[in-house]
C-alpha atoms as a PDB file:
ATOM      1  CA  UNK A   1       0.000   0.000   0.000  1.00  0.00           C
ATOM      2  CA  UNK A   2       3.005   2.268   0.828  1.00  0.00           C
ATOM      3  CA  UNK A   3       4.633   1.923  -2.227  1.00  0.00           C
ATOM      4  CA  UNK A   4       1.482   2.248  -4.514  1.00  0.00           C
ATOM      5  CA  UNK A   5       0.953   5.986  -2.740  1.00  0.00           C
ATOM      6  CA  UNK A   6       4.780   6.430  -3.028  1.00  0.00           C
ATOM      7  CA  UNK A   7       4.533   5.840  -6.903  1.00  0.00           C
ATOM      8  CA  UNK A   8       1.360   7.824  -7.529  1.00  0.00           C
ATOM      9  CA  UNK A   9       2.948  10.942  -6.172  1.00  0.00           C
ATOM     10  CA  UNK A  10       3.371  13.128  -9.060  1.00  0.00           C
ATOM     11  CA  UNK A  11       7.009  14.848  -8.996  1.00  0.00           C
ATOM     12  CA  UNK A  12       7.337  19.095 -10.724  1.00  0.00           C
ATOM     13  CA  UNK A  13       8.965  18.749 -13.430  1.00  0.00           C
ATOM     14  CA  UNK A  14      11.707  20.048 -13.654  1.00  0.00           C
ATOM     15  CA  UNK A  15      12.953  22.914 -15.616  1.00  0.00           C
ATOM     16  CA  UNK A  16      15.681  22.252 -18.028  1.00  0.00           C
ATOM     17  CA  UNK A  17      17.672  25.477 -18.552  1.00  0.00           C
ATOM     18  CA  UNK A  18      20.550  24.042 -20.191  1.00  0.00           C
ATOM     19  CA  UNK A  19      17.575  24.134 -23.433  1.00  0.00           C
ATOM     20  CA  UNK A  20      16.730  27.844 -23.214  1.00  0.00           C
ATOM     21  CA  UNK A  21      18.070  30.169 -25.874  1.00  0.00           C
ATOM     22  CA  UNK A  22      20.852  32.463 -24.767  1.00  0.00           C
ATOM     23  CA  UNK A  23      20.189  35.986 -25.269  1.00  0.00           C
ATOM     24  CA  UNK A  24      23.798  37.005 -26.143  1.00  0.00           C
ATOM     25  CA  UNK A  25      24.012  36.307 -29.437  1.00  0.00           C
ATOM     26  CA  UNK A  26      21.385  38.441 -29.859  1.00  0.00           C
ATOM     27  CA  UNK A  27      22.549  41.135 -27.850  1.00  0.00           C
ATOM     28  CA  UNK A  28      26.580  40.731 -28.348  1.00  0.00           C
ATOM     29  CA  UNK A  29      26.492  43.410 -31.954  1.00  0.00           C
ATOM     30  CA  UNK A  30      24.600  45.889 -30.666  1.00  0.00           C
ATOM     31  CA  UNK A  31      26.745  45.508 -27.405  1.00  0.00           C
ATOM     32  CA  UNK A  32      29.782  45.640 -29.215  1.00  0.00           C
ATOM     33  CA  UNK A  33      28.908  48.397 -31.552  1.00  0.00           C
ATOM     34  CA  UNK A  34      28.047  50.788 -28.404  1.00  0.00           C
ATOM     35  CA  UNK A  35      31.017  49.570 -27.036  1.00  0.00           C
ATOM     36  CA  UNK A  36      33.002  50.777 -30.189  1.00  0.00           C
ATOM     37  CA  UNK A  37      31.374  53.986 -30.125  1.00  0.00           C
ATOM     38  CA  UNK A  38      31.908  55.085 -26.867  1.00  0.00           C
ATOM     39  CA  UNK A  39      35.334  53.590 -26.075  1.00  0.00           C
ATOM     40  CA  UNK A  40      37.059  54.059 -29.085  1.00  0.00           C
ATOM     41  CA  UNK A  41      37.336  57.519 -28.971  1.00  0.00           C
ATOM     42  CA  UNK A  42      37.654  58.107 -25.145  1.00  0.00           C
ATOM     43  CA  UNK A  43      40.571  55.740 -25.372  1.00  0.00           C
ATOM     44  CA  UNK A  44      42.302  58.113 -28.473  1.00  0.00           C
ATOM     45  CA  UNK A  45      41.505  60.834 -26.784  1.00  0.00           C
ATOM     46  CA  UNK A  46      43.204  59.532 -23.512  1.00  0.00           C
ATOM     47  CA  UNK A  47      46.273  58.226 -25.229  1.00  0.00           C
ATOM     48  CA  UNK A  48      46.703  61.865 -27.319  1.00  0.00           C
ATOM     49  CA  UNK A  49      46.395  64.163 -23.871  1.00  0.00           C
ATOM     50  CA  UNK A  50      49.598  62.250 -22.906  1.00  0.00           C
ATOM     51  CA  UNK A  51      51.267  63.265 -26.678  1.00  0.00           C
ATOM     52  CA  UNK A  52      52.751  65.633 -28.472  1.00  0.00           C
ATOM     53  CA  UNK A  53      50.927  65.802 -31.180  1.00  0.00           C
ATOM     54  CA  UNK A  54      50.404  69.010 -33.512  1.00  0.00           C
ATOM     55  CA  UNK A  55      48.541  69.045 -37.121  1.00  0.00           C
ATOM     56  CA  UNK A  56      50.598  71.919 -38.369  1.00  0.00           C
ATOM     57  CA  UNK A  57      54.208  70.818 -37.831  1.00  0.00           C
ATOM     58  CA  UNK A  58      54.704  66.950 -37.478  1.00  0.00           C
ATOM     59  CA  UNK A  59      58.326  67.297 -35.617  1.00  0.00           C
ATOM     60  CA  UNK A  60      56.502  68.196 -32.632  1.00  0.00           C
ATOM     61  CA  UNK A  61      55.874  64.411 -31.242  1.00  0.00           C
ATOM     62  CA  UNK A  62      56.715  62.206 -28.960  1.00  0.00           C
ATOM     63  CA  UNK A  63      55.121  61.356 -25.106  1.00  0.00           C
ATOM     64  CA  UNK A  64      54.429  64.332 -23.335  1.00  0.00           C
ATOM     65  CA  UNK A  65      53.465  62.781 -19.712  1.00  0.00           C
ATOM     66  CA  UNK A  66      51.281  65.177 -17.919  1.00  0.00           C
ATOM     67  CA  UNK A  67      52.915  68.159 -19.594  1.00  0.00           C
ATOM     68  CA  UNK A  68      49.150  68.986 -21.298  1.00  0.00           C
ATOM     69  CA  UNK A  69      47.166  68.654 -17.996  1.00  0.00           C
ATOM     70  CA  UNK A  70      49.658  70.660 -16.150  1.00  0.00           C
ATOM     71  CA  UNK A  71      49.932  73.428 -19.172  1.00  0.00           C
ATOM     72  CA  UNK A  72      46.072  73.217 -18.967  1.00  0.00           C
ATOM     73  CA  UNK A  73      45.709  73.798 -15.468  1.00  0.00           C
ATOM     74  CA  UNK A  74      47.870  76.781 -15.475  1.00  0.00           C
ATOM     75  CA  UNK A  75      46.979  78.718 -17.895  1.00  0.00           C
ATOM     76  CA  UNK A  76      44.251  81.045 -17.163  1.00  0.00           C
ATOM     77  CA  UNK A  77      42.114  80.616 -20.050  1.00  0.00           C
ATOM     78  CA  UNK A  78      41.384  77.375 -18.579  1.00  0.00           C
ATOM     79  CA  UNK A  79      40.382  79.295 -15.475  1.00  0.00           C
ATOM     80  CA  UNK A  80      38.198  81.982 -17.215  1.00  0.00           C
ATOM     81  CA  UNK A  81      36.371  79.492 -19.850  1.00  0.00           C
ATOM     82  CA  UNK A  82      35.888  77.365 -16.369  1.00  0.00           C
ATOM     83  CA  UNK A  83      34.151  80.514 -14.690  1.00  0.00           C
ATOM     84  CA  UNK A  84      32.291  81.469 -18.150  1.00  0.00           C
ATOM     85  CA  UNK A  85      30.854  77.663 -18.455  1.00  0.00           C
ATOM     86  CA  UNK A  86      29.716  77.769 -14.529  1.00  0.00           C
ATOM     87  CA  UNK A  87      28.250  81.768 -15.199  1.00  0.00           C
ATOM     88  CA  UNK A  88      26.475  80.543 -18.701  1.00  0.00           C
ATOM     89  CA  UNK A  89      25.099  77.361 -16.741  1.00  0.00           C
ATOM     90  CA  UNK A  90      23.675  78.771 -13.947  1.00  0.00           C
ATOM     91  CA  UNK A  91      22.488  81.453 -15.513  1.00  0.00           C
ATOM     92  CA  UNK A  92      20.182  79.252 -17.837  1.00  0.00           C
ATOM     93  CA  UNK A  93      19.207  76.839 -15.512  1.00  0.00           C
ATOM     94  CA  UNK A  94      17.711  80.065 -13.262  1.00  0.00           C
ATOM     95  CA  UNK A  95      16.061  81.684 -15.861  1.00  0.00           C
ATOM     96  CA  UNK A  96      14.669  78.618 -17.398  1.00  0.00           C
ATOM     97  CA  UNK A  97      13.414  77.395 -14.331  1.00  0.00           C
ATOM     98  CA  UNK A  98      11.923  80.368 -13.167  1.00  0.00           C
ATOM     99  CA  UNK A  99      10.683  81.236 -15.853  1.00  0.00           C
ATOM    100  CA  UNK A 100       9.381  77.806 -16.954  1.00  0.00           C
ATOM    101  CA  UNK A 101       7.620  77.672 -13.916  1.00  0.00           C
ATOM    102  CA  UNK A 102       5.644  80.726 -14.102  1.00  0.00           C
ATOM    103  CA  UNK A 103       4.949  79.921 -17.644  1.00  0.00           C
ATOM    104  CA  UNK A 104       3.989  76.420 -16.966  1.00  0.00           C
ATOM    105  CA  UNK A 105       1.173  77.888 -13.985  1.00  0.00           C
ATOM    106  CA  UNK A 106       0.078  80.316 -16.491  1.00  0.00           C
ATOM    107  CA  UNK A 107      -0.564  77.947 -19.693  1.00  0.00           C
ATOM    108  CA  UNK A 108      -2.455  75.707 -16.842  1.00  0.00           C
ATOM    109  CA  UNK A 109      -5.292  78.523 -17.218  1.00  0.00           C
ATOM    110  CA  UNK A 110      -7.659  78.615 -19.689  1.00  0.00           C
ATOM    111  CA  UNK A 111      -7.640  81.730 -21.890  1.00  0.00           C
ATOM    112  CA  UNK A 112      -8.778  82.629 -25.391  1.00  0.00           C
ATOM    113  CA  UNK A 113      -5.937  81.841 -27.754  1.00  0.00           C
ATOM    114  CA  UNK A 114      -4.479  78.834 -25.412  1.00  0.00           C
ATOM    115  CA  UNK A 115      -3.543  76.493 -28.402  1.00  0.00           C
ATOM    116  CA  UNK A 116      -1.648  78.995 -29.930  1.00  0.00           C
ATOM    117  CA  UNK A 117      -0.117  80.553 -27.188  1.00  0.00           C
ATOM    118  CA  UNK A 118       1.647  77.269 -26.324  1.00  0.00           C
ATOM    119  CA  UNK A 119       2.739  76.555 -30.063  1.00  0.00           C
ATOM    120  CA  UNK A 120       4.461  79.927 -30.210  1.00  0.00           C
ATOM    121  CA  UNK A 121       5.702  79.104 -26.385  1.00  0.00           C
ATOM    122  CA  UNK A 122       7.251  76.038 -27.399  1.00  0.00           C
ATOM    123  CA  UNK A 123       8.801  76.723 -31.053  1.00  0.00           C
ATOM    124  CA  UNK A 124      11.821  78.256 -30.438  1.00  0.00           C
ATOM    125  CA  UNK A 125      12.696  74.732 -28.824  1.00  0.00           C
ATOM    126  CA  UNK A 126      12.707  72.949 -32.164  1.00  0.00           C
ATOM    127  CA  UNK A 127      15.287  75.558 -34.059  1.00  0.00           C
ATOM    128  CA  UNK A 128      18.359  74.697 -34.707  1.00  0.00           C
ATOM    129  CA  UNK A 129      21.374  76.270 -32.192  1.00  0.00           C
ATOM    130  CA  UNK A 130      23.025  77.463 -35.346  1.00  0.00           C
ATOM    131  CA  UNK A 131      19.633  78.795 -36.485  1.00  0.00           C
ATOM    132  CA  UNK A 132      18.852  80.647 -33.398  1.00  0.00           C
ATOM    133  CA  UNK A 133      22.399  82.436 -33.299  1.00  0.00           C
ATOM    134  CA  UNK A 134      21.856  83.571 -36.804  1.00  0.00           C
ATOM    135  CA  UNK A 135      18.833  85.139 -36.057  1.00  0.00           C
ATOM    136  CA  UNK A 136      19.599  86.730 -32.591  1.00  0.00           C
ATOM    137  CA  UNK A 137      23.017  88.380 -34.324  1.00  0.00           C
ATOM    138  CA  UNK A 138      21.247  89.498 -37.400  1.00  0.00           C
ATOM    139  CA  UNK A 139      17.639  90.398 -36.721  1.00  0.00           C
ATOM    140  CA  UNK A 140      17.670  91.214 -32.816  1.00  0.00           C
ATOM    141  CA  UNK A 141      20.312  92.509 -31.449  1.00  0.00           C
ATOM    142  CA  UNK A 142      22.000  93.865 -34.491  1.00  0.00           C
ATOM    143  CA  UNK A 143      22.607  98.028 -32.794  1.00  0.00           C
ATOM    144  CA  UNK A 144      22.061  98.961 -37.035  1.00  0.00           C
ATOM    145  CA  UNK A 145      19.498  96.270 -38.355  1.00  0.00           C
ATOM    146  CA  UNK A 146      18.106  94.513 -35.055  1.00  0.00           C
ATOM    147  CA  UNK A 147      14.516  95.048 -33.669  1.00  0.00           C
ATOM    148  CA  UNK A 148      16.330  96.232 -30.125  1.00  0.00           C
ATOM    149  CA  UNK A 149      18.108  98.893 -31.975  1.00  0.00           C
ATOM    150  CA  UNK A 150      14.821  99.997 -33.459  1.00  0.00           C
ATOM    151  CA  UNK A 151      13.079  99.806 -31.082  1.00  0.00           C
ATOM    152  CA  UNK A 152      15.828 101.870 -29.049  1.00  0.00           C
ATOM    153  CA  UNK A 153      15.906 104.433 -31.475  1.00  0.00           C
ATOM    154  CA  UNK A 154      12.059 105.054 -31.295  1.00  0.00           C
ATOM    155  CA  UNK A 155      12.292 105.546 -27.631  1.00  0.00           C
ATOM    156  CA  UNK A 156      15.315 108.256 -28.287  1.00  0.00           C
ATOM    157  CA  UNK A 157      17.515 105.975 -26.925  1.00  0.00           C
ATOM    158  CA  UNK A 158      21.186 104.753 -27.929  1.00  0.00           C
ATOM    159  CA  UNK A 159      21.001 100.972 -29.488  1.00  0.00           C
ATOM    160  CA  UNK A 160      23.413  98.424 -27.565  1.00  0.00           C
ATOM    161  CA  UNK A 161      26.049  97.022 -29.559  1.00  0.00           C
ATOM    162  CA  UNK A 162      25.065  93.726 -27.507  1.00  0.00           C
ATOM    163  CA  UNK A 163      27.879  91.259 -28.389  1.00  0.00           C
ATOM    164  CA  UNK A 164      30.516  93.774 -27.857  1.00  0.00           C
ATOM    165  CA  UNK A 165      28.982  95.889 -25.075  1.00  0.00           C
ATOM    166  CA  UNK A 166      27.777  92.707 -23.119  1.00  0.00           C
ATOM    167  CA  UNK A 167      29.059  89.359 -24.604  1.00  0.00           C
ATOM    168  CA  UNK A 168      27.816  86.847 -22.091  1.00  0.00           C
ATOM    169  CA  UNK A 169      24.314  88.377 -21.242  1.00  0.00           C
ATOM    170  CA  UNK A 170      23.636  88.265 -25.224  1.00  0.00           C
ATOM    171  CA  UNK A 171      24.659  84.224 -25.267  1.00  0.00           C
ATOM    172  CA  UNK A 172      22.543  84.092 -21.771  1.00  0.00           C
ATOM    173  CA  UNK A 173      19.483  85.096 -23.318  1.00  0.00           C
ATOM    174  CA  UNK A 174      19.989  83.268 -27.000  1.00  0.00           C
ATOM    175  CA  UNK A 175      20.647  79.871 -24.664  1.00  0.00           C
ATOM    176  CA  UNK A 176      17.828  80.959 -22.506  1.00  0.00           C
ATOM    177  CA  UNK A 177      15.599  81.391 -25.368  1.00  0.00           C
ATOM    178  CA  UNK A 178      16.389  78.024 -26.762  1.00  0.00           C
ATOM    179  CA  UNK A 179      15.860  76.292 -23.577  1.00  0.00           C
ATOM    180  CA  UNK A 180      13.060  77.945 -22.006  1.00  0.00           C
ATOM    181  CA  UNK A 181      10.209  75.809 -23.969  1.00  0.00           C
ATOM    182  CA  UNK A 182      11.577  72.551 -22.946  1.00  0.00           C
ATOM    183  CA  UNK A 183      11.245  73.591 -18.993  1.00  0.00           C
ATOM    184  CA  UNK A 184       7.850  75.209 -20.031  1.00  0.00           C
ATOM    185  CA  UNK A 185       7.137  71.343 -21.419  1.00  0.00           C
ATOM    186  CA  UNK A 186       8.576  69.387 -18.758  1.00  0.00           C
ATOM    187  CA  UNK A 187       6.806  71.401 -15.492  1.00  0.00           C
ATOM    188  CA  UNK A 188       3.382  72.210 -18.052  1.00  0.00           C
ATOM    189  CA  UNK A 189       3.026  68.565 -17.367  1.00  0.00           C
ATOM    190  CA  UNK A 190       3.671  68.262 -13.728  1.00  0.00           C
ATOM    191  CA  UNK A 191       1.104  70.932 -13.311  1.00  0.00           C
ATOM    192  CA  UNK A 192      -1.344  69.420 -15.080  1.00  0.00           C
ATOM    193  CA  UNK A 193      -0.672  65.885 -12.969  1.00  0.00           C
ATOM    194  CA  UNK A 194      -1.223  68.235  -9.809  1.00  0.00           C
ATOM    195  CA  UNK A 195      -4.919  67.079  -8.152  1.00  0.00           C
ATOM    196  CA  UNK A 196      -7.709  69.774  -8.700  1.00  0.00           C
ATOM    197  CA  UNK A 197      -9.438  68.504  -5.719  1.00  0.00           C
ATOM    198  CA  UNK A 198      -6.705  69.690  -3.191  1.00  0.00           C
ATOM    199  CA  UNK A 199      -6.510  73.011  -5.019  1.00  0.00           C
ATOM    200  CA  UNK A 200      -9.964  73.930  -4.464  1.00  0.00           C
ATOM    201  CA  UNK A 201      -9.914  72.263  -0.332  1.00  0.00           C
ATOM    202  CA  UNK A 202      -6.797  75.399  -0.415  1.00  0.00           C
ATOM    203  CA  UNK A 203      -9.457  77.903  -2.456  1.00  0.00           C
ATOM    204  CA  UNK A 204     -12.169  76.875   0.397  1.00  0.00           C
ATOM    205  CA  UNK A 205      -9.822  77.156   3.052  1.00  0.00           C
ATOM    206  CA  UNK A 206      -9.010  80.654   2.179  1.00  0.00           C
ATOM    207  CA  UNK A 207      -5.773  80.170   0.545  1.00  0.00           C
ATOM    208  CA  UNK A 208      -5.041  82.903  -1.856  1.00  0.00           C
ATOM    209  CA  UNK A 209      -3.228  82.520  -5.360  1.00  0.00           C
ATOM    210  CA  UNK A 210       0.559  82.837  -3.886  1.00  0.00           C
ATOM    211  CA  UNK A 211      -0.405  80.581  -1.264  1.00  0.00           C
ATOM    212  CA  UNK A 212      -1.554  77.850  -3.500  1.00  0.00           C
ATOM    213  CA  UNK A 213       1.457  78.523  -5.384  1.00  0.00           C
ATOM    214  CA  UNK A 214       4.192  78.487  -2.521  1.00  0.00           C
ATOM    215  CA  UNK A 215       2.508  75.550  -0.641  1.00  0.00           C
ATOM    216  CA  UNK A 216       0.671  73.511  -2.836  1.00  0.00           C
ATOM    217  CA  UNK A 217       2.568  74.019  -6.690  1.00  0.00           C
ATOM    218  CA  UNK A 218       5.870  74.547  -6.339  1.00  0.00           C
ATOM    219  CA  UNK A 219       6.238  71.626  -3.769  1.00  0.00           C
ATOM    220  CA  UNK A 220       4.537  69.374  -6.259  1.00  0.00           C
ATOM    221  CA  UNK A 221       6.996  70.777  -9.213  1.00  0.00           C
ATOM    222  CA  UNK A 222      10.580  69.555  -7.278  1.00  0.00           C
ATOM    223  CA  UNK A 223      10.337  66.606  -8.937  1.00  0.00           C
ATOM    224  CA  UNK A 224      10.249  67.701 -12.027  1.00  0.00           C
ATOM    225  CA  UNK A 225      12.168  70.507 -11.293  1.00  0.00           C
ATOM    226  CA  UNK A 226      15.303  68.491 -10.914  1.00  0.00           C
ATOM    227  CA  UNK A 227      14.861  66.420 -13.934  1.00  0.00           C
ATOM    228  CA  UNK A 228      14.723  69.967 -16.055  1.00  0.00           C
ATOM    229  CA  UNK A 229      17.683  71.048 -14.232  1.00  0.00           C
ATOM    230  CA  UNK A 230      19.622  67.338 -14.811  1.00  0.00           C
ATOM    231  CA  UNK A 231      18.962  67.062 -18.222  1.00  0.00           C
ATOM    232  CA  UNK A 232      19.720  71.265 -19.010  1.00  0.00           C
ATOM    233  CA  UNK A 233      22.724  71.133 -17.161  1.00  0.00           C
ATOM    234  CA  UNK A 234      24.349  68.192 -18.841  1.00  0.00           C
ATOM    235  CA  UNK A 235      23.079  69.565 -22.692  1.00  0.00           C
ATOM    236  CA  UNK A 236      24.432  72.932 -21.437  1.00  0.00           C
ATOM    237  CA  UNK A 237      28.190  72.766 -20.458  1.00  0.00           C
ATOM    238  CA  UNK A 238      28.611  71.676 -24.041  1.00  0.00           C
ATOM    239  CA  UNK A 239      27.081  74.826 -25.345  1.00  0.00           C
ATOM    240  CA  UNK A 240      28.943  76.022 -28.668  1.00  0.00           C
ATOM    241  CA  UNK A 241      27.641  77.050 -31.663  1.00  0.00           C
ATOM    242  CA  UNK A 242      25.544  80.127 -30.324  1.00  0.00           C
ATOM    243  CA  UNK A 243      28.938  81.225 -28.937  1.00  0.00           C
ATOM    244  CA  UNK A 244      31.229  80.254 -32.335  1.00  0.00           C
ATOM    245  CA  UNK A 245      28.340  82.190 -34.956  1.00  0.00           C
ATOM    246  CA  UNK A 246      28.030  85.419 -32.362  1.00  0.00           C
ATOM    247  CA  UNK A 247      30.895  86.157 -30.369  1.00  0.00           C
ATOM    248  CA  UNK A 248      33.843  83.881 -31.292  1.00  0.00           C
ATOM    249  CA  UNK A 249      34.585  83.310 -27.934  1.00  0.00           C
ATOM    250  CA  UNK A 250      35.076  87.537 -27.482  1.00  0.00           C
ATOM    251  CA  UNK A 251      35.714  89.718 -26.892  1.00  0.00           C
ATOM    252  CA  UNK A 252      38.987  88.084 -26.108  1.00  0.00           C
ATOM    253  CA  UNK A 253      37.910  85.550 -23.909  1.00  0.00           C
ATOM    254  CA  UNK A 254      34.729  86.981 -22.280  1.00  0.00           C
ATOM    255  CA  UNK A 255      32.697  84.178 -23.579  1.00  0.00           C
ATOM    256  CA  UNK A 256      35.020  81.484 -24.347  1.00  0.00           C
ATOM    257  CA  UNK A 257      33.299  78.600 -22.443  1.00  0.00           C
ATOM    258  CA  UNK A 258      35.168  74.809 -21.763  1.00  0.00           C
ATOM    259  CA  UNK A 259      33.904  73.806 -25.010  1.00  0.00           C
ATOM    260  CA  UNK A 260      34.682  76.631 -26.873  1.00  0.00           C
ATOM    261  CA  UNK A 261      38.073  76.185 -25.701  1.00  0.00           C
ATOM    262  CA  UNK A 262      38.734  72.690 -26.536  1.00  0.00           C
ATOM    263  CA  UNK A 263      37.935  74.114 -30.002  1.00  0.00           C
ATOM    264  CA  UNK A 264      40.283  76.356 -30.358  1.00  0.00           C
ATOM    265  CA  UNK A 265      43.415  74.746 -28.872  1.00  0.00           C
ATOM    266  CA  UNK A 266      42.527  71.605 -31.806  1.00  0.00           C
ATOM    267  CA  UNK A 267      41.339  73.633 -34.840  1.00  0.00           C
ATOM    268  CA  UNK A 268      42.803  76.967 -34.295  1.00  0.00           C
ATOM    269  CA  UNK A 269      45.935  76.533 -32.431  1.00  0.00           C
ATOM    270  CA  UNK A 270      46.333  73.136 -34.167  1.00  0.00           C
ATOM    271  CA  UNK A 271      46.983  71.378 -30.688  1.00  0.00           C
ATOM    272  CA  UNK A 272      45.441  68.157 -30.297  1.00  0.00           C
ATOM    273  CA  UNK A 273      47.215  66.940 -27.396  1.00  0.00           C
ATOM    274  CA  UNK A 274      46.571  69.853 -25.279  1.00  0.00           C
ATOM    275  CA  UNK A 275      43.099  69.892 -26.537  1.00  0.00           C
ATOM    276  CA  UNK A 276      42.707  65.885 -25.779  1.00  0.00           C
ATOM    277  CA  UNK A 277      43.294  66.897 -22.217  1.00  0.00           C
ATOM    278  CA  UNK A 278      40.729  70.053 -21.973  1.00  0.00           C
ATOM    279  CA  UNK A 279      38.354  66.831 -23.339  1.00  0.00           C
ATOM    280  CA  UNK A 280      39.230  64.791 -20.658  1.00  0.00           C
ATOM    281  CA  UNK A 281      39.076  67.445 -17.870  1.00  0.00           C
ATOM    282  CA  UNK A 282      35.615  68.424 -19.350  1.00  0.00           C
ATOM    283  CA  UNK A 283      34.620  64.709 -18.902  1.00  0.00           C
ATOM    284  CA  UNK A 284      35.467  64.091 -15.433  1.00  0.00           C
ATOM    285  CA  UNK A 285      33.791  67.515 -14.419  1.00  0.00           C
ATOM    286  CA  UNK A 286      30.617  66.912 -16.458  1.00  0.00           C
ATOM    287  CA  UNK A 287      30.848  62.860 -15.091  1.00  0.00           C
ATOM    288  CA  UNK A 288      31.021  64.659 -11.501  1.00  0.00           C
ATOM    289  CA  UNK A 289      28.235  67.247 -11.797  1.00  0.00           C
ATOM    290  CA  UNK A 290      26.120  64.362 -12.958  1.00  0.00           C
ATOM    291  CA  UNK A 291      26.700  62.555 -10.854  1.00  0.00           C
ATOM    292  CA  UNK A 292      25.474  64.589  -8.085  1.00  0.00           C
ATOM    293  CA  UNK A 293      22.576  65.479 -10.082  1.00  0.00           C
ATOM    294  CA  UNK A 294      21.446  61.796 -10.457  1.00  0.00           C
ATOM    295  CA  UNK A 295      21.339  61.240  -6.957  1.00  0.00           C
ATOM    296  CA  UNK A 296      19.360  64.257  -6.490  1.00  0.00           C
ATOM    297  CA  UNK A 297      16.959  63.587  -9.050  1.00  0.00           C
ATOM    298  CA  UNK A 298      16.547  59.844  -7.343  1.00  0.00           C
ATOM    299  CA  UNK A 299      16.168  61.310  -3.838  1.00  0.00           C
ATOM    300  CA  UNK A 300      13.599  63.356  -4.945  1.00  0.00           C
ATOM    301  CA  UNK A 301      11.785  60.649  -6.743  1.00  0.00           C
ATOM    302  CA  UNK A 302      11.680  58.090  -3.602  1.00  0.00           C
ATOM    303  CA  UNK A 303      10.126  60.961  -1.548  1.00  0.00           C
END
């Protein structure tokens, strides 16, 4: 009798994962081809910050050592483009933010003309840097042909020579410009997430507009406040062509940013080893800032 119920016990089969398809060979090209695009060039550009190695005269070669980090550090363009990239960041990032914000509360209301009002809101995101520049330089702030100087003029007033007069406020508000829509975006849709119901317990409680604001709408923005303010920052320390088509980097170095630099010590000073090592100090410092910025963006997420 034992060994009847013994054998009629039925026994889980088991699982046999010897016979399931590997992934890998699915996965190894794309892998490798990532891979090849990513460490390819940081390991070049490793291996020429520790060269000599100049495109216009080809006697100048040989291992350099740490010569081009240490000529890097002490020379004080590196110094001012530092300052100029941490001034043109921050900049953005508070206007943006701010102003997003604000924008993003306003749009949230319903007005005649909403539709539109958002498309022309969220345009300028969608032109080209290059584009942008252009049109800034030529029809804008031109002091001759630009709408300020017109404008200026028909107020009795001298026109600014912006890009000479103030350099880095000109690229501040063509970056600005360029960057405001996709805050506007981003927070637009964290206001609309935001619960109507507890907005109108505040309105029957007696909370006025600013109170709402301060203690109901901006705390329920800080999460997506730090995920404009991640993704700007990382797009913005490698700001360039607004600065190359207006100001060159000028007046002599007033907006020369870390990018700008790298630039110019490898296509206009023709030095690719000392530019190889601006690229690898602008690596580590952008790898850093993110960084931080990640694990703000998660701590604000698991609250």
């Amino acid at each position: 009798m034992s060994s009847a119920s013994a054998t009629s016990v039925a026994v889980p089969p088991r699982s046999d994962t010897s016979r399931t398809p590997s992934m890998m060979p699915l996965l190894a090209p794309a892998v490798g081809v990532l891979l090849i695009w990513s460490i390819v060039p940081l390991v070049m550009t490793v291996w020429f910050s520790f060269k000599n190695y100049n495109l216009m005269d080809p006697t100048v070669s040989g291992w350099a050592g740490i010569d081009n980090y240490s000529y890097l550090i002490t020379d004080p363009d590196f110094w001012v483009s530092l300052l100029n990239t941490l001034v043109l960041v921050g900049s953005v990032l508070v206007i943006t933010v701010v102003g997003g914000t604000l924008l993003a509360v306003l749009f949230d209301q319903n007005f005649p003309g909403q539709g539109v009002a958002r498309l022309l809101a969220i345009a300028p995101f969608f032109v080209m840097p290059t584009v942008a520049a252009l049109i800034w330089k030529n029809l804008m702030m031109h002091p001759i042909y630009g709408v300020l100087g017109s404008v200026a003029r028909g107020l009795g007033m001298t026109p600014i020579d912006w890009f000479a007069d103030y350099p880095m406020v000109s690229v501040i508000i063509i970056v600005s410009w360029e960057w405001l829509p996709f805050a506007l975006l981003i927070l637009l849709t964290a206001v609309q997430s935001l619960d109507r119901e507890q907005l109108e317990a505040a309105r029957m409680d007696g909370a006025g507009a600013f109170a709402q604001f301060f203690y109901i709408t901006l705390p329920h923005l800080r999460r997506a406040i730090s995920v404009v303010v991640m993704i700007e920052t990382i797009f913005l320390l490698t700001i360039f062509a607004e600065i190359f088509v207006t100001t060159a980097g000028g007046p002599g170095n007033a907006t020369t940013n870390l990018a700008f630099l790298i630039y110019a010590r490898a296509l206009l000073q023709f030095d690719v080893g000392g530019a190889s090592a601006g690229g690898i100090v602008a690596i580590l410092l952008a790898n850093i800032v993110a960084f931080f910025l990640v694990r703000s963006v998660a701590r604000n997420l698991e609250v």
